[in-house]
Protein backbone atom coordinates (compact mmCIF):
# COMPACT_ATOMS: atom_id res chain seq x y z
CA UNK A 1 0.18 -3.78 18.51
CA UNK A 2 3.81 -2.40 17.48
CA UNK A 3 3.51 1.03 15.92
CA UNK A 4 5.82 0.29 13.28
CA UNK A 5 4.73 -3.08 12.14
CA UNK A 6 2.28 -2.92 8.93
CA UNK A 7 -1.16 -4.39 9.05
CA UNK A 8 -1.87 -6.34 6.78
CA UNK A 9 -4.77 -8.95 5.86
CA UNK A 10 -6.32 -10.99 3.67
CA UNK A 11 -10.37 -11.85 2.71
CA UNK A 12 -12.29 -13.10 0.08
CA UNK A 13 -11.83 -10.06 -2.19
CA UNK A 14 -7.99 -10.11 -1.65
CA UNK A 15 -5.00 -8.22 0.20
CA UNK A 16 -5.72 -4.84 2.43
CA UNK A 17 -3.40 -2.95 3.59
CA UNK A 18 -2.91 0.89 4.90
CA UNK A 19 -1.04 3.49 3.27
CA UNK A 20 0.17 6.74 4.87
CA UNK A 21 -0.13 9.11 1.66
CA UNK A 22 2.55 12.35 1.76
CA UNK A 23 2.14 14.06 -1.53
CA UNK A 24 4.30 17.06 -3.22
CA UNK A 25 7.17 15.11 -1.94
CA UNK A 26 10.80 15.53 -3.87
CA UNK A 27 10.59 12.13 -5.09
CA UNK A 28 8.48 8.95 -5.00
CA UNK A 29 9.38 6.55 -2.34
CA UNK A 30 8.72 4.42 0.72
CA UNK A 31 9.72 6.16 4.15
CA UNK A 32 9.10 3.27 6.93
CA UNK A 33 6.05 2.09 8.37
CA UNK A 34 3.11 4.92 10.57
CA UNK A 35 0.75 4.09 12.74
CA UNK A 36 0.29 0.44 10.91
CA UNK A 37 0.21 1.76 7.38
CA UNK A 38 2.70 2.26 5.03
CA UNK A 39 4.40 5.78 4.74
CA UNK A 40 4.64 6.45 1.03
CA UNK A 41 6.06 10.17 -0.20
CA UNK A 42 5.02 10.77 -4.18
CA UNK A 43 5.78 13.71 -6.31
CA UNK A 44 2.10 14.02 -7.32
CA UNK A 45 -0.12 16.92 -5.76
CA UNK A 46 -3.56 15.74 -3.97
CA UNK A 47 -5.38 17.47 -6.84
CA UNK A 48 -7.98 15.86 -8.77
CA UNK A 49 -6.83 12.42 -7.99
CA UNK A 50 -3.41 12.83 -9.04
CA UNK A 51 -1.60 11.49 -5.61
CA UNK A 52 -4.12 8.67 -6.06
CA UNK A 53 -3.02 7.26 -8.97
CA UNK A 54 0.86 7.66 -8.63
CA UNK A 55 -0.19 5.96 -5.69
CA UNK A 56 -1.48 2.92 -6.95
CA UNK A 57 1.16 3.09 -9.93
CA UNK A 58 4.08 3.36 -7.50
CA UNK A 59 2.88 0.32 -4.92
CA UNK A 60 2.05 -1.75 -8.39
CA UNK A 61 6.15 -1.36 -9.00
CA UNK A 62 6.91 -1.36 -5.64
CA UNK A 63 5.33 -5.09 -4.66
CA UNK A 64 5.60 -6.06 -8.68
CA UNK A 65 1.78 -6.54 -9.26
CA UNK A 66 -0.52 -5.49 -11.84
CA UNK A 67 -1.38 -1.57 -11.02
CA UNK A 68 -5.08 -2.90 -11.88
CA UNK A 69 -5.25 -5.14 -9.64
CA UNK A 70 -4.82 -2.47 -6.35
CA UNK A 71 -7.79 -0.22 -5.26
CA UNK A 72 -7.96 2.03 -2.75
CA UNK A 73 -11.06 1.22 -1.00
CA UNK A 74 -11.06 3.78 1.41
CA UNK A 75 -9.56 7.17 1.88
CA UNK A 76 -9.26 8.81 -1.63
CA UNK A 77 -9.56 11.98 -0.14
CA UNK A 78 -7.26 11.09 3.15
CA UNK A 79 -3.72 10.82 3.80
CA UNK A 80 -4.45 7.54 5.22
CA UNK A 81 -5.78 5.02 2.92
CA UNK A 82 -7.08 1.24 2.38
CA UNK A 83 -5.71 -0.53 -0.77
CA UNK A 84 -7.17 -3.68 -1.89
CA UNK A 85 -4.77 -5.89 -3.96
CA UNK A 86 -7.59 -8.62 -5.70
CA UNK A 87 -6.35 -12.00 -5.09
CA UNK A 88 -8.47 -14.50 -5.39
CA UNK A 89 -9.03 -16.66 -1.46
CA UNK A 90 -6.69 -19.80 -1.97
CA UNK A 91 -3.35 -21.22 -1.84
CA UNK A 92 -2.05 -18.18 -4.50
CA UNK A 93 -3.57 -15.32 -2.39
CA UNK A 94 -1.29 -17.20 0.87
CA UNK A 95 1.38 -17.39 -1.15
CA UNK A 96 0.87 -14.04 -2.54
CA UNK A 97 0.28 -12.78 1.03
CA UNK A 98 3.67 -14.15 2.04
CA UNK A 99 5.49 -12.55 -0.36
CA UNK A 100 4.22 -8.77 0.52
CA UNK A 101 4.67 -9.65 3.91
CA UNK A 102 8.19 -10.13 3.28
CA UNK A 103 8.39 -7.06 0.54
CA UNK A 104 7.02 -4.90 2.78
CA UNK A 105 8.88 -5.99 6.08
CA UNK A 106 11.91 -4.77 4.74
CA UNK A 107 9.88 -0.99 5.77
CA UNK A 108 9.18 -1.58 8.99
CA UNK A 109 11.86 -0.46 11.93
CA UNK A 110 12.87 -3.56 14.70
């Protein structure tokens, strides 16, 4: 698989995809694709569950979806992490998977 193409799935409890967590960053943002998972930088501080939820509030913005609806399923105490955006299994969730696919591509390097 290409190192700098983003896995990404879907299953009957929605979207999962990885996340590459670097917190105490300058500023919140999206840095490419690592090792299959997303590189995000926040501002937050991997105390308490801080990075966590800036986490989950800055992919919410980032793909426009509900900040509920995204989990991380895996990872909360990792750089790397699972996030589960709940999308019901259907035509919406392939539609829905579609459109992050294309969000996100714009990350990844040729």
């Amino acid at each position: 698989m290409n190192a700098t193409a983003l896995q990404i799935d879907a299953g009957d409890s929605g979207i999962r995809f990885a996340v590459y967590v670097q917190p105490r960053a300058s500023r919140n943002e999206v840095t490419g694709v690592h090792d299959g998972a997303l590189r995000v930088r926040l501002k937050a501080p991997p105390v308490e569950g801080a990075a966590n939820r800036m986490c989950l509030k800055f992919l919410g913005k980032l793909l426009d979806v509900p900040k509920s609806s995204l989990e991380i399923t895996a990872g909360q105490a990792s750089r790397r992490k699972r996030v589960l955006y709940r999308c019901p299994p259907g035509p919406g969730q392939t539609r829905e998977l579609a459109r992050l696919r294309r969000r996100l591509s714009a990350f990844e390097k040729p």
